[in-house]
N, C-alpha and C. Protein backbone atom coordinates (compact mmCIF):
# COMPACT_ATOMS: atom_id res chain seq x y z
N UNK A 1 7.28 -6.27 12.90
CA UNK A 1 8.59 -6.29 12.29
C UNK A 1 9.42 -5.11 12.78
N UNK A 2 8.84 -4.02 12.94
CA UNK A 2 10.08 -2.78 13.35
C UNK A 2 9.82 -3.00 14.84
N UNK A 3 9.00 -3.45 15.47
CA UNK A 3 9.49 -3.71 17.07
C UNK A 3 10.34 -4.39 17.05
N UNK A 4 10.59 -5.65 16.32
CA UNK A 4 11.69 -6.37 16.23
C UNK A 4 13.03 -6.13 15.95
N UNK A 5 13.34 -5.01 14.96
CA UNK A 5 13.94 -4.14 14.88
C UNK A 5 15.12 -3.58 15.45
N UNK A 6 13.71 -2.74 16.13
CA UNK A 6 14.10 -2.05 17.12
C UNK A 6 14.34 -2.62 18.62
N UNK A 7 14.26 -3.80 18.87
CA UNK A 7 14.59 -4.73 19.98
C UNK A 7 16.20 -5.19 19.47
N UNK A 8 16.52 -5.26 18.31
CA UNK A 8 17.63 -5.83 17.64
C UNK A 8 17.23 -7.34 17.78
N UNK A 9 15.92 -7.74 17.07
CA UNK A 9 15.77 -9.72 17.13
C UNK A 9 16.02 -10.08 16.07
N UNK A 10 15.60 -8.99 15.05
CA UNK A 10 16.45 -9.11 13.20
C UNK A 10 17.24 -7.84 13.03
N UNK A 11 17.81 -7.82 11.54
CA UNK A 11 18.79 -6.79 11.42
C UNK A 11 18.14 -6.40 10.13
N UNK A 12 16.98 -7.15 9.76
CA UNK A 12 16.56 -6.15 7.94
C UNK A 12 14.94 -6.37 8.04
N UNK A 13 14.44 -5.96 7.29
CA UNK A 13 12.73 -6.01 7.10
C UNK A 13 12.47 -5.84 5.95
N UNK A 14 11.38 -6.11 4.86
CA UNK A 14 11.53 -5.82 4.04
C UNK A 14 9.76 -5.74 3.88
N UNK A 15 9.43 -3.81 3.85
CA UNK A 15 8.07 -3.87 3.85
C UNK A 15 7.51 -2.34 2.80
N UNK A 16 6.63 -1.81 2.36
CA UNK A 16 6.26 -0.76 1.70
C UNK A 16 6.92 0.66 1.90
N UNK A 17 7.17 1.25 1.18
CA UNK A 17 7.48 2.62 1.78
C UNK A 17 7.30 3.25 2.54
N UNK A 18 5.43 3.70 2.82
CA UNK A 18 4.86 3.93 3.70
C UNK A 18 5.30 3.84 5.35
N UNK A 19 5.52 2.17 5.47
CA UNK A 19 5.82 1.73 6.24
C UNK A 19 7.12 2.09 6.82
N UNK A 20 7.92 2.14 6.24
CA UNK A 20 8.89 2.57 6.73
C UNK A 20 9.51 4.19 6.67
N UNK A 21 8.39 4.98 6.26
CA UNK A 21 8.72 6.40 6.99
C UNK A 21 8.12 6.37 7.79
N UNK A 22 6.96 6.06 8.74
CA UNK A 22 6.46 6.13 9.62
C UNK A 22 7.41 5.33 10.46
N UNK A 23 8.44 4.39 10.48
CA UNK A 23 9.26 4.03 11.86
C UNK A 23 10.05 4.85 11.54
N UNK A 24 10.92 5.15 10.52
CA UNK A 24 11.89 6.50 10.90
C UNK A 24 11.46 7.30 11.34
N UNK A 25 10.24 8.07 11.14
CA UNK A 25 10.20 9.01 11.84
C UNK A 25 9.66 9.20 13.52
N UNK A 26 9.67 7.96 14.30
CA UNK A 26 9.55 7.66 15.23
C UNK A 26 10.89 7.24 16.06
N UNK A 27 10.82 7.42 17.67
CA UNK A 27 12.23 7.34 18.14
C UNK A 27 12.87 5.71 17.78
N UNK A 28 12.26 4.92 17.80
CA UNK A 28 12.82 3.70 17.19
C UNK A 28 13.17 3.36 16.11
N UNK A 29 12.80 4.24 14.91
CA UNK A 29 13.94 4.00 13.76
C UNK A 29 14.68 5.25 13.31
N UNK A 30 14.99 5.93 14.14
CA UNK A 30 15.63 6.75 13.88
C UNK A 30 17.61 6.52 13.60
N UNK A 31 17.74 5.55 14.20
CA UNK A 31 19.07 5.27 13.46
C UNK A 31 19.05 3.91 12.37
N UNK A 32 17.98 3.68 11.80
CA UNK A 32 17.45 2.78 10.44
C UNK A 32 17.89 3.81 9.39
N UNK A 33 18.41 3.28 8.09
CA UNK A 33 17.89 3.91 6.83
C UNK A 33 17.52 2.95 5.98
N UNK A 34 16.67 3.35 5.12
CA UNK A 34 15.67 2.46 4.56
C UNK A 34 16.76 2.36 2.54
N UNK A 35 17.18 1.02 2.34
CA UNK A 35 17.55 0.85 0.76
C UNK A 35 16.13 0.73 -0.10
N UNK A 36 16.29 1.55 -0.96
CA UNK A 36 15.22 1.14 -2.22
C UNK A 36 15.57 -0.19 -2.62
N UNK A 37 15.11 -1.34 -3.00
CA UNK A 37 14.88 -2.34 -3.67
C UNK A 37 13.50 -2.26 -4.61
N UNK A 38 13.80 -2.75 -6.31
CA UNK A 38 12.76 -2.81 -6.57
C UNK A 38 12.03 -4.29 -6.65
N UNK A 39 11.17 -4.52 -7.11
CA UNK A 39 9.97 -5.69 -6.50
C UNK A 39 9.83 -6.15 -8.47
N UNK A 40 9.48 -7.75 -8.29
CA UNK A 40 9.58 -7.90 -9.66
C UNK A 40 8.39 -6.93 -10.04
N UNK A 41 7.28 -7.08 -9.18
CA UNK A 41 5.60 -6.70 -9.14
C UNK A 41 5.67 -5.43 -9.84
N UNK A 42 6.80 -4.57 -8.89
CA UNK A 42 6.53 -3.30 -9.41
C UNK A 42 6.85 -3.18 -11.13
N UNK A 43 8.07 -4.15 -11.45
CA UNK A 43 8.23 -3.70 -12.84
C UNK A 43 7.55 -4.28 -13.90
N UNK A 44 6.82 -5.54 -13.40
CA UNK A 44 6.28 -6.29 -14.31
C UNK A 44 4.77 -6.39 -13.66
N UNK A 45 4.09 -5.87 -13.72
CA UNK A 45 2.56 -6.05 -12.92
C UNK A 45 2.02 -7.53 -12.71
N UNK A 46 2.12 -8.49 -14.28
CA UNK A 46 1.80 -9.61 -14.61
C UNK A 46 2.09 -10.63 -13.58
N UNK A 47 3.00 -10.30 -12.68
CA UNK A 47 3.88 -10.89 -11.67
C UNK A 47 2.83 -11.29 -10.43
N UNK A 48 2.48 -10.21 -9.98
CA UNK A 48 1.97 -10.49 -8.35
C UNK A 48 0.88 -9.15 -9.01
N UNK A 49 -0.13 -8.67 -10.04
CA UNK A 49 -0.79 -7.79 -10.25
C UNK A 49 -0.01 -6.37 -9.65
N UNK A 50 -0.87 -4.99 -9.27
CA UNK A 50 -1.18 -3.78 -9.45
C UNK A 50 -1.65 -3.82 -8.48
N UNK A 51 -1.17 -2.62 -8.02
CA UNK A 51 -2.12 -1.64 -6.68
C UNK A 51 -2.50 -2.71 -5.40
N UNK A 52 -3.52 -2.45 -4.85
CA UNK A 52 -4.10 -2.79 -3.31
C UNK A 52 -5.24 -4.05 -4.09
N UNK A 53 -5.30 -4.76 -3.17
CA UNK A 53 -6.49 -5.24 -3.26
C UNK A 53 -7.54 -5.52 -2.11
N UNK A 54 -8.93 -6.06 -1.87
CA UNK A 54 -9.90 -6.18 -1.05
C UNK A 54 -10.22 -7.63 -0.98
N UNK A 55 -10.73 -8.16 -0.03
CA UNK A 55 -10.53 -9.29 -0.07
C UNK A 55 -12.34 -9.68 0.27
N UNK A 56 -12.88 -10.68 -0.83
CA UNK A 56 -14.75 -10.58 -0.60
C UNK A 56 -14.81 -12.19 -0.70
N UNK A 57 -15.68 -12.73 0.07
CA UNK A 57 -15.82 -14.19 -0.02
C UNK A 57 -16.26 -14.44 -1.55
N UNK A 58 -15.68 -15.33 -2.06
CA UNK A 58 -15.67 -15.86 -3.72
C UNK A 58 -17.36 -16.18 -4.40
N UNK A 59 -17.60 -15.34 -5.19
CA UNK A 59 -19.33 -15.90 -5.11
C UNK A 59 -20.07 -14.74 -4.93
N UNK A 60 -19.76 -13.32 -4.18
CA UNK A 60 -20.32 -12.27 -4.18
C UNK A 60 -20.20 -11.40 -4.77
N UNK A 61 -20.93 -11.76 -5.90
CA UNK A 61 -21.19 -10.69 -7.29
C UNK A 61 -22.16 -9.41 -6.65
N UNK A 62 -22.72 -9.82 -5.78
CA UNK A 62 -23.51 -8.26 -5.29
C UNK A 62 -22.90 -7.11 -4.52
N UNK A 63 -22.15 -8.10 -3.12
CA UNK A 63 -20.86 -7.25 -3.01
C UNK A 63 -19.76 -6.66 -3.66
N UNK A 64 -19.33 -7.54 -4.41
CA UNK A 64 -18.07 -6.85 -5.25
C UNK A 64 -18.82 -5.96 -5.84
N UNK A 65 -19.50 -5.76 -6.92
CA UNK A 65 -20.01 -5.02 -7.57
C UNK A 65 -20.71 -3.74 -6.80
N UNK A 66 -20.85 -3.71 -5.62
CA UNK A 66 -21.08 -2.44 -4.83
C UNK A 66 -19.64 -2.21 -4.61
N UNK A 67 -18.70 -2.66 -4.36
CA UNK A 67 -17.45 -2.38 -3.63
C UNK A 67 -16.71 -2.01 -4.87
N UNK A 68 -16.89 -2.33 -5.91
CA UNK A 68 -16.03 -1.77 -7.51
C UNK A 68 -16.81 -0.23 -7.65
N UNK A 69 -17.92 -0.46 -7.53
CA UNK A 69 -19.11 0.90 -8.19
C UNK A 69 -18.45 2.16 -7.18
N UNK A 70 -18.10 1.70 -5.14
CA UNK A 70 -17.96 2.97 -4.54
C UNK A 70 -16.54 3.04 -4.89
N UNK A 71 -15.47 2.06 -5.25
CA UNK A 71 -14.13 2.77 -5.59
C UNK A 71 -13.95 3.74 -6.52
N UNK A 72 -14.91 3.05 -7.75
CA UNK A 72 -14.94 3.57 -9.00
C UNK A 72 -14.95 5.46 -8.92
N UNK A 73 -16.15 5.17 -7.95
CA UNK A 73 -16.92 6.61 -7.62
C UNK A 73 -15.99 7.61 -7.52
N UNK A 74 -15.12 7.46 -6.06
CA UNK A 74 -14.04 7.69 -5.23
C UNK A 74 -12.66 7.60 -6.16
N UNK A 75 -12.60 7.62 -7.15
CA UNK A 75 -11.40 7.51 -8.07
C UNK A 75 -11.86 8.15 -9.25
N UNK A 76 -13.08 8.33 -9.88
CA UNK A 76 -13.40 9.15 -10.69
C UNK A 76 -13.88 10.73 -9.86
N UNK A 77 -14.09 10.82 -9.00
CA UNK A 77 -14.45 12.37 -8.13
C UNK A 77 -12.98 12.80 -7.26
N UNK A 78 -11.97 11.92 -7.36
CA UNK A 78 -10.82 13.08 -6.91
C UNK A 78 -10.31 12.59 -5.46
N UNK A 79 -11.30 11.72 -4.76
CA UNK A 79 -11.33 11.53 -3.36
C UNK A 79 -10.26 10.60 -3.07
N UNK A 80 -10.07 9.49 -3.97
CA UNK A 80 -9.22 8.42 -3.79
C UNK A 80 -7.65 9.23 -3.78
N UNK A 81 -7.19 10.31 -4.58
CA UNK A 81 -6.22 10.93 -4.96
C UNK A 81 -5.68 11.80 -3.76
N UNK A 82 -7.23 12.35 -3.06
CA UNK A 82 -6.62 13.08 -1.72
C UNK A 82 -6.59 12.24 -0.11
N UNK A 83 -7.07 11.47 -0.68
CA UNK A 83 -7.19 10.38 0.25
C UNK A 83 -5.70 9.73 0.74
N UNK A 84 -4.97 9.11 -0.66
CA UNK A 84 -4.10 8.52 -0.59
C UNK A 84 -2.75 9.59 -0.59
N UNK A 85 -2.66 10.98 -1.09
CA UNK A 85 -2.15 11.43 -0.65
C UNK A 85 -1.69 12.10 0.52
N UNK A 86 -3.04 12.37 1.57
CA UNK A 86 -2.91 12.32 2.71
C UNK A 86 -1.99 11.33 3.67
N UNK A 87 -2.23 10.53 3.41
CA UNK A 87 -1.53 8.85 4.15
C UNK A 87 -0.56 8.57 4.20
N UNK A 88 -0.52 8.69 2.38
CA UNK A 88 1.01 8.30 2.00
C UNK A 88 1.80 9.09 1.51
N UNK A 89 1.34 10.44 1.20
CA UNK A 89 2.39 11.07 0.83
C UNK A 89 2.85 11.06 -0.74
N UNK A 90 1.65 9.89 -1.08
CA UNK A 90 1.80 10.26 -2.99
C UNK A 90 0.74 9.53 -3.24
N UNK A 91 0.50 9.76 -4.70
CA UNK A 91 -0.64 9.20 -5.08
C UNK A 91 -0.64 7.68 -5.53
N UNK A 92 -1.47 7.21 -5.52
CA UNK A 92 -1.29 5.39 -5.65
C UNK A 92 -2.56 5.25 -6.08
N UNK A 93 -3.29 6.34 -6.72
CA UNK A 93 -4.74 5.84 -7.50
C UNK A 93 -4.16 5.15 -8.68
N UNK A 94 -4.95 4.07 -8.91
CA UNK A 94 -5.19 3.64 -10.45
C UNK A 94 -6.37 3.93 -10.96
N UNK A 95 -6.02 3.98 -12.20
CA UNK A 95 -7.97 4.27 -13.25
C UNK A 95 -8.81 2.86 -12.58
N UNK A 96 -9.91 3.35 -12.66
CA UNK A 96 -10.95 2.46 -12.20
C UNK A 96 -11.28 1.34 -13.36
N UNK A 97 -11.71 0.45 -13.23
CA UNK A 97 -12.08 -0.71 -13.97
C UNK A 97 -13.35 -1.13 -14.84
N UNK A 98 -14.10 -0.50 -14.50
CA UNK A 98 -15.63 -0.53 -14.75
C UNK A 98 -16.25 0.31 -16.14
């Protein structure tokens, strides 16, 4: 989408925050500025859920349940918090589930 952009093949995009400081701050979006829009998701969770998700073939209760236990881990010890602040530049932990 921002190669496209930046080719001029569209004139808007509409993608995460993240995403779009990393093309501004590159020579191709540097004459972009990015509008806040908010997302129903963000104001109403019920909508499209919360946070990130992982994607596990339907049926793997052994996997998921290892893959909930190391988030859990990683969100109760601090890691998920410096993790995602590293990346993104803010925090985007949620409390763990378990």
């Amino acid at each position: 989408m921002t190669a496209d952009l930046a080719a001029g093949r569209i004139v808007v995009g509409f993608s995460d925050l993240p995403t779009w400081d990393d093309f501004r701050k590159s020579p191709d979006g540097k004459d972009f500025l990015v509008l806040n829009a908010k997302v129903k998701s963000s104001d109403d969770p019920s909508t499209l859920g919360q946070g990130m998700g992982v994607g596990l073939h339907k049926g793997n209760a052994d996997l998921k349940g290892k893959v909930d236990q190391a988030l859990c881990t990683i969100i109760n010890d601090g890691t998920m918090t410096k993790i995602s602040q590293k990346w993104f530049d803010e925090d985007y932990t949620l409390p763990c589930k378990q």
